[in-house]
N, C-alpha and C. Protein backbone atom coordinates (compact mmCIF):
# COMPACT_ATOMS: atom_id res chain seq x y z
N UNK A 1 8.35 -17.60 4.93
CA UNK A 1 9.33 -16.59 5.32
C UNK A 1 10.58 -17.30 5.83
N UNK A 2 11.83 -16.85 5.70
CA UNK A 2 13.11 -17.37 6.07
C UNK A 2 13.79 -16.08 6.53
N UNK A 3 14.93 -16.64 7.26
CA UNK A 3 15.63 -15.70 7.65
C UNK A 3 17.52 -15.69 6.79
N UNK A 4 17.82 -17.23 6.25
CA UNK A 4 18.64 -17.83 6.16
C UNK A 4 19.69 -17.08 5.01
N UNK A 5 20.54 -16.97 4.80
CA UNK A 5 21.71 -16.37 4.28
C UNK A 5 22.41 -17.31 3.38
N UNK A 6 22.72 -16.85 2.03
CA UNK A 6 23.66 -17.21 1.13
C UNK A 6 24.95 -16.69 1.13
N UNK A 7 26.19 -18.05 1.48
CA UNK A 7 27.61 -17.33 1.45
C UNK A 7 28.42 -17.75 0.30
N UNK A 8 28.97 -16.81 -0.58
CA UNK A 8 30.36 -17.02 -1.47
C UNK A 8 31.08 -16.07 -0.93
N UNK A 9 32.42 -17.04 -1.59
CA UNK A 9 33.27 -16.20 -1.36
C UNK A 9 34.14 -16.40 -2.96
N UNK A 10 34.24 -15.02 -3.71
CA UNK A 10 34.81 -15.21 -4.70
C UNK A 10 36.80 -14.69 -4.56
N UNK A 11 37.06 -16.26 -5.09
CA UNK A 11 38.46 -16.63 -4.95
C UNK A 11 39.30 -15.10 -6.04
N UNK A 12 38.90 -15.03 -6.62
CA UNK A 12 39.36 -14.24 -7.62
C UNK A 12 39.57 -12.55 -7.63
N UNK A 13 38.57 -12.17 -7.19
CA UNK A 13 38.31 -11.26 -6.41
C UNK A 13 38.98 -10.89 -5.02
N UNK A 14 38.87 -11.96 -3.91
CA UNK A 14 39.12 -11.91 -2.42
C UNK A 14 37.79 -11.38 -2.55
N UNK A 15 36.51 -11.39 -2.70
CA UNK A 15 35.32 -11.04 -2.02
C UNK A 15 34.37 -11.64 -1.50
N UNK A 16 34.47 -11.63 -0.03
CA UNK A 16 33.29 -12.66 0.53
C UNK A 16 31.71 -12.32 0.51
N UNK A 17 30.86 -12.63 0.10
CA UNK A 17 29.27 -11.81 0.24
C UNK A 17 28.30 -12.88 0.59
N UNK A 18 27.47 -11.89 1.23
CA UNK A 18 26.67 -12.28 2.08
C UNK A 18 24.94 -12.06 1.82
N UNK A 19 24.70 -12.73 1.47
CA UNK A 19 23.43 -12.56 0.88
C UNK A 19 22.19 -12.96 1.52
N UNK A 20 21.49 -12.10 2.30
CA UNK A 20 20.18 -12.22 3.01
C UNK A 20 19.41 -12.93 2.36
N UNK A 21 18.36 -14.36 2.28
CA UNK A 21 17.62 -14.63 1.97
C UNK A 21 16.02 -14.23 2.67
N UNK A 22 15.27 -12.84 2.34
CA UNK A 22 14.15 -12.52 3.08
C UNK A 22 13.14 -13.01 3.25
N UNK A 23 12.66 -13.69 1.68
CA UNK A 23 11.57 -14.16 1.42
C UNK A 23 11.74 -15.55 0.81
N UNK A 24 10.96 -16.55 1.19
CA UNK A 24 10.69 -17.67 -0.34
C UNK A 24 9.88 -18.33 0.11
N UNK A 25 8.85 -18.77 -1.40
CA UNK A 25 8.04 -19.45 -1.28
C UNK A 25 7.68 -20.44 -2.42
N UNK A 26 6.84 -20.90 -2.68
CA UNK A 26 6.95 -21.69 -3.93
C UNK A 26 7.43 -21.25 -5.04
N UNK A 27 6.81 -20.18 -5.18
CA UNK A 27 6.90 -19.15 -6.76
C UNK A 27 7.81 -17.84 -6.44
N UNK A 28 8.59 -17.46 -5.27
CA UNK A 28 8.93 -16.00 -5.28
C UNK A 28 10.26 -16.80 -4.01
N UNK A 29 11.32 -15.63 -4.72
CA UNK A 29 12.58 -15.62 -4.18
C UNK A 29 12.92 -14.03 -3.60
N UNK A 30 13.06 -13.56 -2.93
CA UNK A 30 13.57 -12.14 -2.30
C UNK A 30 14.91 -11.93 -1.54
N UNK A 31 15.75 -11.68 -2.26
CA UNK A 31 17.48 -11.45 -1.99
C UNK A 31 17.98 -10.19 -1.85
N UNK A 32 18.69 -10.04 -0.15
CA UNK A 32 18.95 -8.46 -0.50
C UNK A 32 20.40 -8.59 -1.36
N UNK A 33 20.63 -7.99 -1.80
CA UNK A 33 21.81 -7.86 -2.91
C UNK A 33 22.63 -6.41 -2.43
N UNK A 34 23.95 -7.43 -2.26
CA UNK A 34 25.29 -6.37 -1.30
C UNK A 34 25.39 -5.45 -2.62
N UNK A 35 25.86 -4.40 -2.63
CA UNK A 35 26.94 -3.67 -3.40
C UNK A 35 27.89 -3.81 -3.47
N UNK A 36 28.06 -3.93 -5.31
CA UNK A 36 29.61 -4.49 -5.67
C UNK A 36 29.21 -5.76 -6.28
N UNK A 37 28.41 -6.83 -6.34
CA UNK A 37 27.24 -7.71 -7.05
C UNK A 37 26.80 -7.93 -8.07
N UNK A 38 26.56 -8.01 -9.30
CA UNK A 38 25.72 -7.64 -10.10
C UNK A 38 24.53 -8.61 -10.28
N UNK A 39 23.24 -8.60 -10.72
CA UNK A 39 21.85 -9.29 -10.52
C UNK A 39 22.34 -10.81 -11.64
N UNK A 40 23.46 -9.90 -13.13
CA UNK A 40 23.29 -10.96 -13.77
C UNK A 40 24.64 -10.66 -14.81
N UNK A 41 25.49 -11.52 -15.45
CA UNK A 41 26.78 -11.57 -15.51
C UNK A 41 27.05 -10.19 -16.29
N UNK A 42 28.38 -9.46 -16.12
CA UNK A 42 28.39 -8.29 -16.60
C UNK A 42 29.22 -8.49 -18.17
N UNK A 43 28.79 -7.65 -18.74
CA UNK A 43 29.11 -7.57 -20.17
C UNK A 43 30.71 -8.04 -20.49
N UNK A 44 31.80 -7.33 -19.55
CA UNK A 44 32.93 -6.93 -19.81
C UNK A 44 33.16 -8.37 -18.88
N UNK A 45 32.87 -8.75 -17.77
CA UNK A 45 33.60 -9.93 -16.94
C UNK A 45 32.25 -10.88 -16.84
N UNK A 46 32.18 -11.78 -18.02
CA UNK A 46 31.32 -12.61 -17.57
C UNK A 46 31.55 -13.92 -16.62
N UNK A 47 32.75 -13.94 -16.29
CA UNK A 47 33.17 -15.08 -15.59
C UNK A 47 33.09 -14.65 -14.16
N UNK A 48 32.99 -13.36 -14.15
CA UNK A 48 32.60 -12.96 -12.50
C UNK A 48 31.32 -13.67 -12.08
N UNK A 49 31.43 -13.45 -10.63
CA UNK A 49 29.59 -13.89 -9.77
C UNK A 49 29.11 -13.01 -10.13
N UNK A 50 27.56 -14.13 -10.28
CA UNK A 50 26.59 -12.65 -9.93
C UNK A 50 25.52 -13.47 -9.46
N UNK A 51 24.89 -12.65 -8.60
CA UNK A 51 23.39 -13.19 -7.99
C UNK A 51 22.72 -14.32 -8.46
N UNK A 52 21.85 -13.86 -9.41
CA UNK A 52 21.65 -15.05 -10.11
C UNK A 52 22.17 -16.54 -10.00
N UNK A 53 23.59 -16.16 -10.70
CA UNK A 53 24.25 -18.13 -10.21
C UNK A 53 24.75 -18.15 -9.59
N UNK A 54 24.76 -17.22 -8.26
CA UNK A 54 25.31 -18.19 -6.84
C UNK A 54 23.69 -18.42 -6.40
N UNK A 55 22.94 -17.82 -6.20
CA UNK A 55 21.49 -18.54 -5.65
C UNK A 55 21.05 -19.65 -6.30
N UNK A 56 21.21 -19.36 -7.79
CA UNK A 56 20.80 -21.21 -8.07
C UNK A 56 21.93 -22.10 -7.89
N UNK A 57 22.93 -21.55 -7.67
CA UNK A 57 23.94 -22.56 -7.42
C UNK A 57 23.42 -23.22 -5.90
N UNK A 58 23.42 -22.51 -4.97
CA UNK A 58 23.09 -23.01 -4.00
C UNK A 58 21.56 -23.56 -2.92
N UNK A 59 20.91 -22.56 -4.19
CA UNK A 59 19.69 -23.44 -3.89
C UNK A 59 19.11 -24.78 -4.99
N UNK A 60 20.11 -24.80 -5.81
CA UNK A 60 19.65 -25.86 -6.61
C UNK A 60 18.60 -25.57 -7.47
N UNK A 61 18.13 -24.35 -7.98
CA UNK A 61 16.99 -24.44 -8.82
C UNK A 61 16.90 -23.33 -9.77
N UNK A 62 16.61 -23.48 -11.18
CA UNK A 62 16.76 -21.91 -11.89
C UNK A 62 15.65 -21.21 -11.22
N UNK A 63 16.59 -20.03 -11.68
CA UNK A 63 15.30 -18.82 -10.80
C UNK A 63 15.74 -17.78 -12.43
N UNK A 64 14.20 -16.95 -12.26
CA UNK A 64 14.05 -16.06 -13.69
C UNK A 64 13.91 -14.57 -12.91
N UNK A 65 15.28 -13.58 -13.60
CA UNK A 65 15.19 -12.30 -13.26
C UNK A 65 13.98 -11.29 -13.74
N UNK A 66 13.54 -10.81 -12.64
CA UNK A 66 11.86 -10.32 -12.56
C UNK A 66 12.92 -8.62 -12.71
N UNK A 67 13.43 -8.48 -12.15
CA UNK A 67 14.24 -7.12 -12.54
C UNK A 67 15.51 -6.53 -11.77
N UNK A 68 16.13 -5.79 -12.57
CA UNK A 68 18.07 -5.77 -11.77
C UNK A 68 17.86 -4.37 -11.18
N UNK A 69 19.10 -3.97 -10.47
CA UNK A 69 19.57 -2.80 -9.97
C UNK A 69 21.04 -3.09 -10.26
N UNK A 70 21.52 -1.89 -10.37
CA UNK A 70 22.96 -1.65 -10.52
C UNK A 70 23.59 -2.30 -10.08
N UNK A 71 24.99 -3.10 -10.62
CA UNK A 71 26.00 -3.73 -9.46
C UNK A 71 26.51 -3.32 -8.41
N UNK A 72 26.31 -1.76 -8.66
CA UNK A 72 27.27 -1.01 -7.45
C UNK A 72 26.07 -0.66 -6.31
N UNK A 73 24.96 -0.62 -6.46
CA UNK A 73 23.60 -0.45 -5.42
C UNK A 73 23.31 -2.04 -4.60
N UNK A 74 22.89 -1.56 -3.88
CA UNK A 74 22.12 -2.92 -2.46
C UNK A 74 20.97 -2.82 -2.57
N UNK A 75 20.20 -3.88 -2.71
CA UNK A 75 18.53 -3.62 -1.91
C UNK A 75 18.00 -4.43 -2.63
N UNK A 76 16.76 -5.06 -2.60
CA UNK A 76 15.83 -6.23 -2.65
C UNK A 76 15.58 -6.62 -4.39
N UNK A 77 15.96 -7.69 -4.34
CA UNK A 77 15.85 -8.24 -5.41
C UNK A 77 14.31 -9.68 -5.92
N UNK A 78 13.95 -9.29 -6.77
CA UNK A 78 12.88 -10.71 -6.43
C UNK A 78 13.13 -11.54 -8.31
N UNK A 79 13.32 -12.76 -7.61
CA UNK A 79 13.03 -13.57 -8.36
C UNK A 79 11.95 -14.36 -8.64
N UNK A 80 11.67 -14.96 -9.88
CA UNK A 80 10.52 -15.85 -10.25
C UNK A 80 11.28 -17.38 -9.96
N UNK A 81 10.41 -18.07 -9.22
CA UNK A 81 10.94 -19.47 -9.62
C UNK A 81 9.90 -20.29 -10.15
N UNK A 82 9.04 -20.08 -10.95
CA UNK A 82 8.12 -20.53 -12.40
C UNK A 82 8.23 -19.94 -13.55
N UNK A 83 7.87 -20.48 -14.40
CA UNK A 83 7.94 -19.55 -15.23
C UNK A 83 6.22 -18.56 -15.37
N UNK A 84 5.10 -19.35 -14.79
CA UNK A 84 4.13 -18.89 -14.69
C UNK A 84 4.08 -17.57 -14.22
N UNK A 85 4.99 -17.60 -12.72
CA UNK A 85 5.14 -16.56 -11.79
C UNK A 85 6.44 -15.15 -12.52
N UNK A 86 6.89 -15.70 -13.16
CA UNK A 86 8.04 -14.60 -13.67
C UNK A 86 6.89 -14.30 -14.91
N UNK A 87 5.93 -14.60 -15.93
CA UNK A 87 5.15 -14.34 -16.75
C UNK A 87 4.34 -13.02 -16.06
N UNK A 88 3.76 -13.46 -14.74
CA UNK A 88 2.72 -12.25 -14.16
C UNK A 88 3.11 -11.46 -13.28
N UNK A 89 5.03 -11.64 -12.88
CA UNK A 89 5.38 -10.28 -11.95
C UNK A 89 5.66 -9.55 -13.49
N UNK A 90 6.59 -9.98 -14.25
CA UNK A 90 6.83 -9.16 -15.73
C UNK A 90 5.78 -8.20 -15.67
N UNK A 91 4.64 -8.93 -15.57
CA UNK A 91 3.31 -8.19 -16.52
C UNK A 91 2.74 -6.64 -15.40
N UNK A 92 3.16 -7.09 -13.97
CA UNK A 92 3.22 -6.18 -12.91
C UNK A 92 4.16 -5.03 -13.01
N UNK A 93 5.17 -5.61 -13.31
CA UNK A 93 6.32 -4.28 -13.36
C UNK A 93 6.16 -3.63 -14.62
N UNK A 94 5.98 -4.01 -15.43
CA UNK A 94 5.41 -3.64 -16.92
C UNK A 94 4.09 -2.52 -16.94
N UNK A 95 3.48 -2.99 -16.19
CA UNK A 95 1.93 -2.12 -15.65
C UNK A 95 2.36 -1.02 -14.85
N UNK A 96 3.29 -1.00 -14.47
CA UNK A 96 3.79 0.12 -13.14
C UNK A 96 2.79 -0.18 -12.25
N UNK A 97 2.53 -1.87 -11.73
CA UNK A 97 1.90 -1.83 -10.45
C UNK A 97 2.35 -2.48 -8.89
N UNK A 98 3.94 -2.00 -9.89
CA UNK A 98 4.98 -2.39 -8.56
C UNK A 98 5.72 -0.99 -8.26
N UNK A 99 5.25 -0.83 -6.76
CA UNK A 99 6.23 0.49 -6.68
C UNK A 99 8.01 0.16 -5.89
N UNK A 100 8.83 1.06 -7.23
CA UNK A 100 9.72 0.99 -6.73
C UNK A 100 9.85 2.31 -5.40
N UNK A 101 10.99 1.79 -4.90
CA UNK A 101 11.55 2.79 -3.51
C UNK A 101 13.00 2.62 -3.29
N UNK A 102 13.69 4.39 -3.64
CA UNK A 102 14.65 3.84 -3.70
C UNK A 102 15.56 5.18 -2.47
N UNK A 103 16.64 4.32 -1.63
CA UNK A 103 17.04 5.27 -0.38
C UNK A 103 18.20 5.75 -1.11
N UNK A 104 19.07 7.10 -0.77
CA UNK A 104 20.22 7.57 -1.01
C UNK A 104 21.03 6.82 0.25
């Protein structure tokens, strides 16, 4: 468990974000993800940030998207950092034996 925080600040933008690191462990990454973000580069601006490569940017390691939420929504994101482990959350969320929860 960590408590520790990821900071960019994108020059281009003027947007500074702040990214909770909740969870990590060998195989699992858990990021709350600000709104306004996106999990993974957007169609129309791929040169923008997105989650994805500022966390491996700054943690130094690829990480594999287990599943996104909207750019414009906040809330918990989990990554695989195996590929073993992104093989059997897939196969979890796939099963519907991950419940989502989602707040207005």
């Amino acid at each position: 468990m960590t408590s520790r925080d990821l900071h960019y600040f994108d020059r281009d933008r003027q947007q500074k974000w702040r990214i909770a690191i909740l969870h990590e462990d060998e195989t699992l990454l858990v990021l709350n993800k600000p709104a306004g973000l996106p999990v993974i580069p957007e169609r129309w601006h791929p040169e923008w940030p997105c989650l994805r490569s500022i966390a491996e940017e700054r943690l130094g390691l690829p990480l594999f998207v287990v599943h996104r939420i909207d750019a414009g929504t906040s809330g918990l994101i989990l990554f695989a950092k195996t590929e073993a482990s992104h093989r059997d959350l897939n196969q979890q969320f796939e099963h519907h034996q991950v419940e989502k929860i989602y707040h207005a």
